[in-house]
PDB file of N, CA and C in Angstrom:
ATOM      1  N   UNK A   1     -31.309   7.846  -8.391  1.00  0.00           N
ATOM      2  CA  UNK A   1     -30.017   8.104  -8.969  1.00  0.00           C
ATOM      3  C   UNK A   1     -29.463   9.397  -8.370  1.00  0.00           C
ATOM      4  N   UNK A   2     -28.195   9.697  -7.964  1.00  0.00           N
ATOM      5  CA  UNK A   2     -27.509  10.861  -7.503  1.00  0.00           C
ATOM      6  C   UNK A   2     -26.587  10.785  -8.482  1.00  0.00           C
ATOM      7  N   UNK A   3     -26.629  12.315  -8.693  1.00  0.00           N
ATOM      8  CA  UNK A   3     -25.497  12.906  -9.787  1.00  0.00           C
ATOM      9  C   UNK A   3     -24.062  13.845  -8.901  1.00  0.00           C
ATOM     10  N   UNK A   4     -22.994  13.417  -8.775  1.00  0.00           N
ATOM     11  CA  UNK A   4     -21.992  13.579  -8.390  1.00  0.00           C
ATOM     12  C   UNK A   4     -21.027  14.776  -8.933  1.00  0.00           C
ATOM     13  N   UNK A   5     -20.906  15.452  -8.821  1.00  0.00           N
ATOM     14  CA  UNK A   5     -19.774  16.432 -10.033  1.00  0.00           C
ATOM     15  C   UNK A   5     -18.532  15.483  -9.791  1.00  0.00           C
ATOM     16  N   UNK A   6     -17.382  15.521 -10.865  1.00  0.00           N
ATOM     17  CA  UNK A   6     -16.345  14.745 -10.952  1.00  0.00           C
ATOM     18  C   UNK A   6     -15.242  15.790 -11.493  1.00  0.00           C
ATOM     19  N   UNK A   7     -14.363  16.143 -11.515  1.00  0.00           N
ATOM     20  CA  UNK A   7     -13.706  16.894 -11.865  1.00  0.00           C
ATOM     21  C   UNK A   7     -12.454  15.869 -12.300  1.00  0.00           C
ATOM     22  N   UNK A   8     -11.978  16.413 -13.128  1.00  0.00           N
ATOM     23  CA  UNK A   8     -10.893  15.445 -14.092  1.00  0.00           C
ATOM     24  C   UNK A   8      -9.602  16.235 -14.303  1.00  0.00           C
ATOM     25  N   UNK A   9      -8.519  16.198 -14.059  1.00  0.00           N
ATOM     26  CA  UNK A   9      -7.557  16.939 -13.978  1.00  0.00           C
ATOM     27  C   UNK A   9      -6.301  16.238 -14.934  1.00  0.00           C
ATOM     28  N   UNK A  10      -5.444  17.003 -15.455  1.00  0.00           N
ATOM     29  CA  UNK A  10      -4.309  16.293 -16.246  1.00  0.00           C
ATOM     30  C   UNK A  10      -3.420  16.408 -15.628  1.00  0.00           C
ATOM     31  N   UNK A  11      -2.388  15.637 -15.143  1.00  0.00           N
ATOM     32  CA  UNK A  11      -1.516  16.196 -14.674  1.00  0.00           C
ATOM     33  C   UNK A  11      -0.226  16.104 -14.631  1.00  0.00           C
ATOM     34  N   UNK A  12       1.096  16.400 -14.320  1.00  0.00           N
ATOM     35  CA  UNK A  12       2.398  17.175 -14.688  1.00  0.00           C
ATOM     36  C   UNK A  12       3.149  15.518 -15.685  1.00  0.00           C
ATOM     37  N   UNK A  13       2.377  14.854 -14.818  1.00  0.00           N
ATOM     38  CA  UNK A  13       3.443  12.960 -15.285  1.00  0.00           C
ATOM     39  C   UNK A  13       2.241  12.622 -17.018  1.00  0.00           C
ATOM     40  N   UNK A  14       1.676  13.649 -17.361  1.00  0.00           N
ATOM     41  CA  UNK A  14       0.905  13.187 -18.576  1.00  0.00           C
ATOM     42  C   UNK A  14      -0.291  12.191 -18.120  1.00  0.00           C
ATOM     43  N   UNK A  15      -0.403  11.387 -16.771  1.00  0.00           N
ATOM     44  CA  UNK A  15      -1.505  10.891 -16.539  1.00  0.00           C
ATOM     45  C   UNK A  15      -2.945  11.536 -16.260  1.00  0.00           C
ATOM     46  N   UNK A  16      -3.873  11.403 -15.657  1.00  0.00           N
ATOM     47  CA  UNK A  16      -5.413  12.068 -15.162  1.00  0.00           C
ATOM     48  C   UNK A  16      -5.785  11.393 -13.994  1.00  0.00           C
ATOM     49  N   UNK A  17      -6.007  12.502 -13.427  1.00  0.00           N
ATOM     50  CA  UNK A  17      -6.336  12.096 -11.652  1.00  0.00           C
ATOM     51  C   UNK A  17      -8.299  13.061 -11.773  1.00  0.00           C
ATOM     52  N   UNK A  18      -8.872  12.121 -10.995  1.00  0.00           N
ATOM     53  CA  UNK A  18     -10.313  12.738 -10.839  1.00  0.00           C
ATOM     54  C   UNK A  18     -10.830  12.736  -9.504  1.00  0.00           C
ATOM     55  N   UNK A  19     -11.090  13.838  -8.876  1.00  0.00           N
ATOM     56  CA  UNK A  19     -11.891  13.689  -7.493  1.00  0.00           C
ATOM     57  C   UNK A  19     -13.111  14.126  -7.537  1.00  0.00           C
ATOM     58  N   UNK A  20     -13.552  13.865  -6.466  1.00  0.00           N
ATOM     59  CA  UNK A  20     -15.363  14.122  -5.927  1.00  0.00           C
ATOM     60  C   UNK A  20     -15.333  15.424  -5.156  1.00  0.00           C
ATOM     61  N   UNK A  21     -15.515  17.026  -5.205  1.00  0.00           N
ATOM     62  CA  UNK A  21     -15.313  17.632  -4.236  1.00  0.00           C
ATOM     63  C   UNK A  21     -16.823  17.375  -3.012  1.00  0.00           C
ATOM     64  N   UNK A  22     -17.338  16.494  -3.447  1.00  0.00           N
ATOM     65  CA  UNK A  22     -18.714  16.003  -2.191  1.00  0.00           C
ATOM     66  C   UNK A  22     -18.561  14.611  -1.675  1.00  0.00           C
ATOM     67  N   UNK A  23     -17.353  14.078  -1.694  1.00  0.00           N
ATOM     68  CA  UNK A  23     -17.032  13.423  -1.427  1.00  0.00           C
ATOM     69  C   UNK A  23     -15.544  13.112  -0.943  1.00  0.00           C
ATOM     70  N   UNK A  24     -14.976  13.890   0.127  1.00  0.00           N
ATOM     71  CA  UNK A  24     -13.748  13.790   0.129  1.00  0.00           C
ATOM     72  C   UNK A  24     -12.888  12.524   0.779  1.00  0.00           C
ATOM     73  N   UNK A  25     -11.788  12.720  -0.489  1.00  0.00           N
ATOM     74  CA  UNK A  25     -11.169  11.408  -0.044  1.00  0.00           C
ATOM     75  C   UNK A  25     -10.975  10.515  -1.575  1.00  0.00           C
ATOM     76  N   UNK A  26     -12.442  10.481  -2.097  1.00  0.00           N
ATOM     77  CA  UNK A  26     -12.808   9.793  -3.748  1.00  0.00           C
ATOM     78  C   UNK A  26     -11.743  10.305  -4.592  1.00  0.00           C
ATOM     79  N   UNK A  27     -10.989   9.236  -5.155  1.00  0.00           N
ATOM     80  CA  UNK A  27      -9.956   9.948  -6.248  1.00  0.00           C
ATOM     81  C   UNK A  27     -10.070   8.777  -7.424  1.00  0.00           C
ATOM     82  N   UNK A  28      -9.741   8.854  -8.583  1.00  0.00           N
ATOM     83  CA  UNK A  28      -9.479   8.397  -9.370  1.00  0.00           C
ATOM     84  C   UNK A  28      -8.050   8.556 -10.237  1.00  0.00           C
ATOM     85  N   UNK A  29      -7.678   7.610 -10.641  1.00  0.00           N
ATOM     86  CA  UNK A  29      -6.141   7.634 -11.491  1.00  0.00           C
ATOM     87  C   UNK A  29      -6.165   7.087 -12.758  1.00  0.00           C
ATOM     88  N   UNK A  30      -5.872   7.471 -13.661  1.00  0.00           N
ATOM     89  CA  UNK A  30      -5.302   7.006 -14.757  1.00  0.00           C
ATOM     90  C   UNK A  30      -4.660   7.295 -15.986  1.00  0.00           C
ATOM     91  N   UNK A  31      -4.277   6.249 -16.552  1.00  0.00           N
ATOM     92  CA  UNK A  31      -3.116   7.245 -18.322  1.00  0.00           C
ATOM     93  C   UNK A  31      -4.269   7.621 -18.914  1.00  0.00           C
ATOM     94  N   UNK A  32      -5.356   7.994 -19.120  1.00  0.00           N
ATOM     95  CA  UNK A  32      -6.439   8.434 -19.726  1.00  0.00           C
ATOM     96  C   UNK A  32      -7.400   9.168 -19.144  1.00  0.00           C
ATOM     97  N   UNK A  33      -7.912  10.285 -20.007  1.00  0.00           N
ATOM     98  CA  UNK A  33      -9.043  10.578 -19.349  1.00  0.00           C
ATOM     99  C   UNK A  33     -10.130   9.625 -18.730  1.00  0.00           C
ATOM    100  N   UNK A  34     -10.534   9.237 -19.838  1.00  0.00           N
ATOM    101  CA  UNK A  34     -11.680   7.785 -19.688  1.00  0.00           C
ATOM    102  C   UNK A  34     -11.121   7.000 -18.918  1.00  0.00           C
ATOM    103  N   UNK A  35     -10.294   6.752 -18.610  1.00  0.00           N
ATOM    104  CA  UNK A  35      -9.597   5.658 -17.380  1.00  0.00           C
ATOM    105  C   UNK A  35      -9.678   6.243 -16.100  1.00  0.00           C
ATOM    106  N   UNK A  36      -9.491   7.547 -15.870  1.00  0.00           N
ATOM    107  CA  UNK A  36      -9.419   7.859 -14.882  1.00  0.00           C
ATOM    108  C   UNK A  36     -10.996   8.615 -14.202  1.00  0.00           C
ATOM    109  N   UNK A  37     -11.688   8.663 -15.128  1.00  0.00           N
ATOM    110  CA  UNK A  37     -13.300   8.826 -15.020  1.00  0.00           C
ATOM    111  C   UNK A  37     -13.671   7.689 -14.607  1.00  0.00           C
ATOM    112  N   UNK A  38     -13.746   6.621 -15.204  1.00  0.00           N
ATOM    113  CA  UNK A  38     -14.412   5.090 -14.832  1.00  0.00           C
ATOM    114  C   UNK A  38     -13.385   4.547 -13.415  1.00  0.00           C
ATOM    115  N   UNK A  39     -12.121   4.719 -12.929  1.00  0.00           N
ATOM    116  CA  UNK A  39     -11.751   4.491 -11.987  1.00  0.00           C
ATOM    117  C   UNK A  39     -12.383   5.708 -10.752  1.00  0.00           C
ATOM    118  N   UNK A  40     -12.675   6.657 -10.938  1.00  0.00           N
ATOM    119  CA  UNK A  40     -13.477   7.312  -9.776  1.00  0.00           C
ATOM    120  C   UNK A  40     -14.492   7.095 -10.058  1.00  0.00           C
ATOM    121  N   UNK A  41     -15.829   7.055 -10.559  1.00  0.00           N
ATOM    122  CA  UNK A  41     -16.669   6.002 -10.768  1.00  0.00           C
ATOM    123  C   UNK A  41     -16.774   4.715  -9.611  1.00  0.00           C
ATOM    124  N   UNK A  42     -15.687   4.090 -10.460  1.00  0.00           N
ATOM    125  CA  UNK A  42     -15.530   3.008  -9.438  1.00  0.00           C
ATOM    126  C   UNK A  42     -15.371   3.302  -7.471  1.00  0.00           C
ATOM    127  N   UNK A  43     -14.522   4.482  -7.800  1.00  0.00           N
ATOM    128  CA  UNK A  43     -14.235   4.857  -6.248  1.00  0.00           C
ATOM    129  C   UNK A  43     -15.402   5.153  -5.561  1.00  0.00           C
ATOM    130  N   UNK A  44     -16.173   6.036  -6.064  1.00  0.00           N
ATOM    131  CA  UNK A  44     -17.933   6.713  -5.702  1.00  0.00           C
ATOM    132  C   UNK A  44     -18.496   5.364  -5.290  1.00  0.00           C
ATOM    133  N   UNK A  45     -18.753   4.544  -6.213  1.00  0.00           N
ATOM    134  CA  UNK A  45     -19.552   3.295  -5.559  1.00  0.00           C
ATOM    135  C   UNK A  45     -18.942   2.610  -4.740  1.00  0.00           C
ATOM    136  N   UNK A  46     -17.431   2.402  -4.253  1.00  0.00           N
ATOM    137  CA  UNK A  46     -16.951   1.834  -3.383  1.00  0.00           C
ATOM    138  C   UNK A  46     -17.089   2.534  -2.243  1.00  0.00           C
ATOM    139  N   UNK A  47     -16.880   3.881  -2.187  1.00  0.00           N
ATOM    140  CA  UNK A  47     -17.158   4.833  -1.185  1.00  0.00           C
ATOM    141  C   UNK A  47     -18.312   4.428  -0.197  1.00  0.00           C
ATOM    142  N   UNK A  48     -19.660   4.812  -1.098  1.00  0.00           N
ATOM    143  CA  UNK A  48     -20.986   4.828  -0.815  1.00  0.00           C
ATOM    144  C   UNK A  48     -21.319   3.668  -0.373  1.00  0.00           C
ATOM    145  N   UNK A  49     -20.793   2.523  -1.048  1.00  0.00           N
ATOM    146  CA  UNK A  49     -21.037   1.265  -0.320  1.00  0.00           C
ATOM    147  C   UNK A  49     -20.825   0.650   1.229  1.00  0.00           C
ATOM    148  N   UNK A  50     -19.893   1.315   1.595  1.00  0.00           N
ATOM    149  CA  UNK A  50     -18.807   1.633   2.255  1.00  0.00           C
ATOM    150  C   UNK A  50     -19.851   2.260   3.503  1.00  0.00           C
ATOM    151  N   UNK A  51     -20.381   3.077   3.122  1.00  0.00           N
ATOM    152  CA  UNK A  51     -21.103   4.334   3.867  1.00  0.00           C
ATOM    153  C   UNK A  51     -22.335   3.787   3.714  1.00  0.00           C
ATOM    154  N   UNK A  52     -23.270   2.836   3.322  1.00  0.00           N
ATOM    155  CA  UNK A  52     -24.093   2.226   3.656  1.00  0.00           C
ATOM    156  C   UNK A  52     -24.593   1.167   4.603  1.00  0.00           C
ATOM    157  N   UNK A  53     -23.513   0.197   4.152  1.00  0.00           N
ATOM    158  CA  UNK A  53     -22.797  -0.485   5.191  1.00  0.00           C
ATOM    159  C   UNK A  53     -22.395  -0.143   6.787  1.00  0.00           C
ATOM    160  N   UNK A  54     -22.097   0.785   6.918  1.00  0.00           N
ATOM    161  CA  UNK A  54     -21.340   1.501   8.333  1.00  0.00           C
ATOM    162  C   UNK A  54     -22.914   2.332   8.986  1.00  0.00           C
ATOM    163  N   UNK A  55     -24.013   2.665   7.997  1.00  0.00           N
ATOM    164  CA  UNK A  55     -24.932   2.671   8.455  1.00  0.00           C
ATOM    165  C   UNK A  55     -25.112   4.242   8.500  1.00  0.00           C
ATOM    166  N   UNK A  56     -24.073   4.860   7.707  1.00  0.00           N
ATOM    167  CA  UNK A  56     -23.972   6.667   7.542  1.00  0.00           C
ATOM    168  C   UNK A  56     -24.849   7.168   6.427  1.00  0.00           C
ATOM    169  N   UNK A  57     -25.682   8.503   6.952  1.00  0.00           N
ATOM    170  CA  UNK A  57     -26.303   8.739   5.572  1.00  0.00           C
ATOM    171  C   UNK A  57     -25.561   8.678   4.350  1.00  0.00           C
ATOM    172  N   UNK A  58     -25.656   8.966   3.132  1.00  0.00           N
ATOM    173  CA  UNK A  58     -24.842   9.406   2.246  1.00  0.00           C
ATOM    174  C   UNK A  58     -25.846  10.800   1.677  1.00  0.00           C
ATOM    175  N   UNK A  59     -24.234  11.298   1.572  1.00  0.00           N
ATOM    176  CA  UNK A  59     -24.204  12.777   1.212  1.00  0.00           C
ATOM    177  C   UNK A  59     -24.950  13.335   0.275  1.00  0.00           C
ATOM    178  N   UNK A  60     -26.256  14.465   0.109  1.00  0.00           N
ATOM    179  CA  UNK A  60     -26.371  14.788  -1.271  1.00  0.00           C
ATOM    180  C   UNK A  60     -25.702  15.691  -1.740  1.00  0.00           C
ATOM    181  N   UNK A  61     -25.640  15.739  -3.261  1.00  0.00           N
ATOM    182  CA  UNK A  61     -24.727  16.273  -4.496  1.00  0.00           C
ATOM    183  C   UNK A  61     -24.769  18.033  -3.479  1.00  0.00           C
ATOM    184  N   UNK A  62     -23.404  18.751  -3.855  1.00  0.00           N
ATOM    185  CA  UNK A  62     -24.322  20.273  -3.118  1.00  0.00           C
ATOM    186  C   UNK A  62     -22.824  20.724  -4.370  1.00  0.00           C
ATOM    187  N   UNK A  63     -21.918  20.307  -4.827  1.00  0.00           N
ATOM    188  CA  UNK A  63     -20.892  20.898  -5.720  1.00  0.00           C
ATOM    189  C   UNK A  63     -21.543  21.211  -7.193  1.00  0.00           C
ATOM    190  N   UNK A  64     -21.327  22.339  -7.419  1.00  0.00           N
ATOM    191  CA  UNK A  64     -21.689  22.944  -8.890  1.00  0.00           C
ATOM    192  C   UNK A  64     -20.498  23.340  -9.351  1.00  0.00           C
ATOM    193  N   UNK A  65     -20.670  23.492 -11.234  1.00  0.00           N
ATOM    194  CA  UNK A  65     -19.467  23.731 -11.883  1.00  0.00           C
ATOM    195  C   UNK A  65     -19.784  24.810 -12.567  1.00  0.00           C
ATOM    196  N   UNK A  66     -19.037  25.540 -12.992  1.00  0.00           N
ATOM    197  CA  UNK A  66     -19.304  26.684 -14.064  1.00  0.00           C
ATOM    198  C   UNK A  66     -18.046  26.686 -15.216  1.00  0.00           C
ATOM    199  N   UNK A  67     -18.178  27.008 -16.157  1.00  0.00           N
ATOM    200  CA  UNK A  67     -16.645  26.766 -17.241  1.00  0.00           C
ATOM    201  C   UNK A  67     -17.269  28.704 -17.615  1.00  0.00           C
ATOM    202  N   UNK A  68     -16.021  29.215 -16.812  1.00  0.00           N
ATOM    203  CA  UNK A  68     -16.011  31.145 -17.239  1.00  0.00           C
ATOM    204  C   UNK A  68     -14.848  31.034 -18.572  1.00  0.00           C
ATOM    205  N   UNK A  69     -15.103  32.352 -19.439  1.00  0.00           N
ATOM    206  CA  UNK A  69     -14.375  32.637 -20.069  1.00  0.00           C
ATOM    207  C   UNK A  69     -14.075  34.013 -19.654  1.00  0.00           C
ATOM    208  N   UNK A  70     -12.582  34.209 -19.661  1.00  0.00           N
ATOM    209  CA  UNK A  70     -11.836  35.349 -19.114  1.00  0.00           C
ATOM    210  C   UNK A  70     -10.837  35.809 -20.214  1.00  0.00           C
ATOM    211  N   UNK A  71     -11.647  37.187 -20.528  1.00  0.00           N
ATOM    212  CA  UNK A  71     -11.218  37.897 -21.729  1.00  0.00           C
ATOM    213  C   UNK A  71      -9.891  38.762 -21.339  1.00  0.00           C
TER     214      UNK A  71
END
């Protein structure tokens, strides 16, 4: 199993867009958070499939997250 960071963004039209920063290119869309998580999801395995197929390694995870609080 590889664990991916996903980053989930809201954005200006009220929808949610999600990308892969270890994977560029991977995006996800949707009117929901959860919609737009399970549609990049979907993108990651289409990706990778993609990149198996073509006979390319696939990438390991190297993106970390931190959530700072700034007083």
């Amino acid at each position: 199993m590889i664990k991916y960071l996903v980053v989930i963004e809201k954005a200006n039209d009220g929808g949610y867009g999600g990308w892969v920063p270890d994977l560029p290119g991977v995006i996800g869309m949707g009117d929901t958070y959860d919609s737009a998580l399970d549609n990049t999801v979907e993108g990651i395995k289409f990706h990778l499939e993609g990149m198996k197929e073509e006979g390319y390694d696939i990438p390991p995870p190297n993106a970390k997250s931190e959530m700072l609080v700034i007083a």
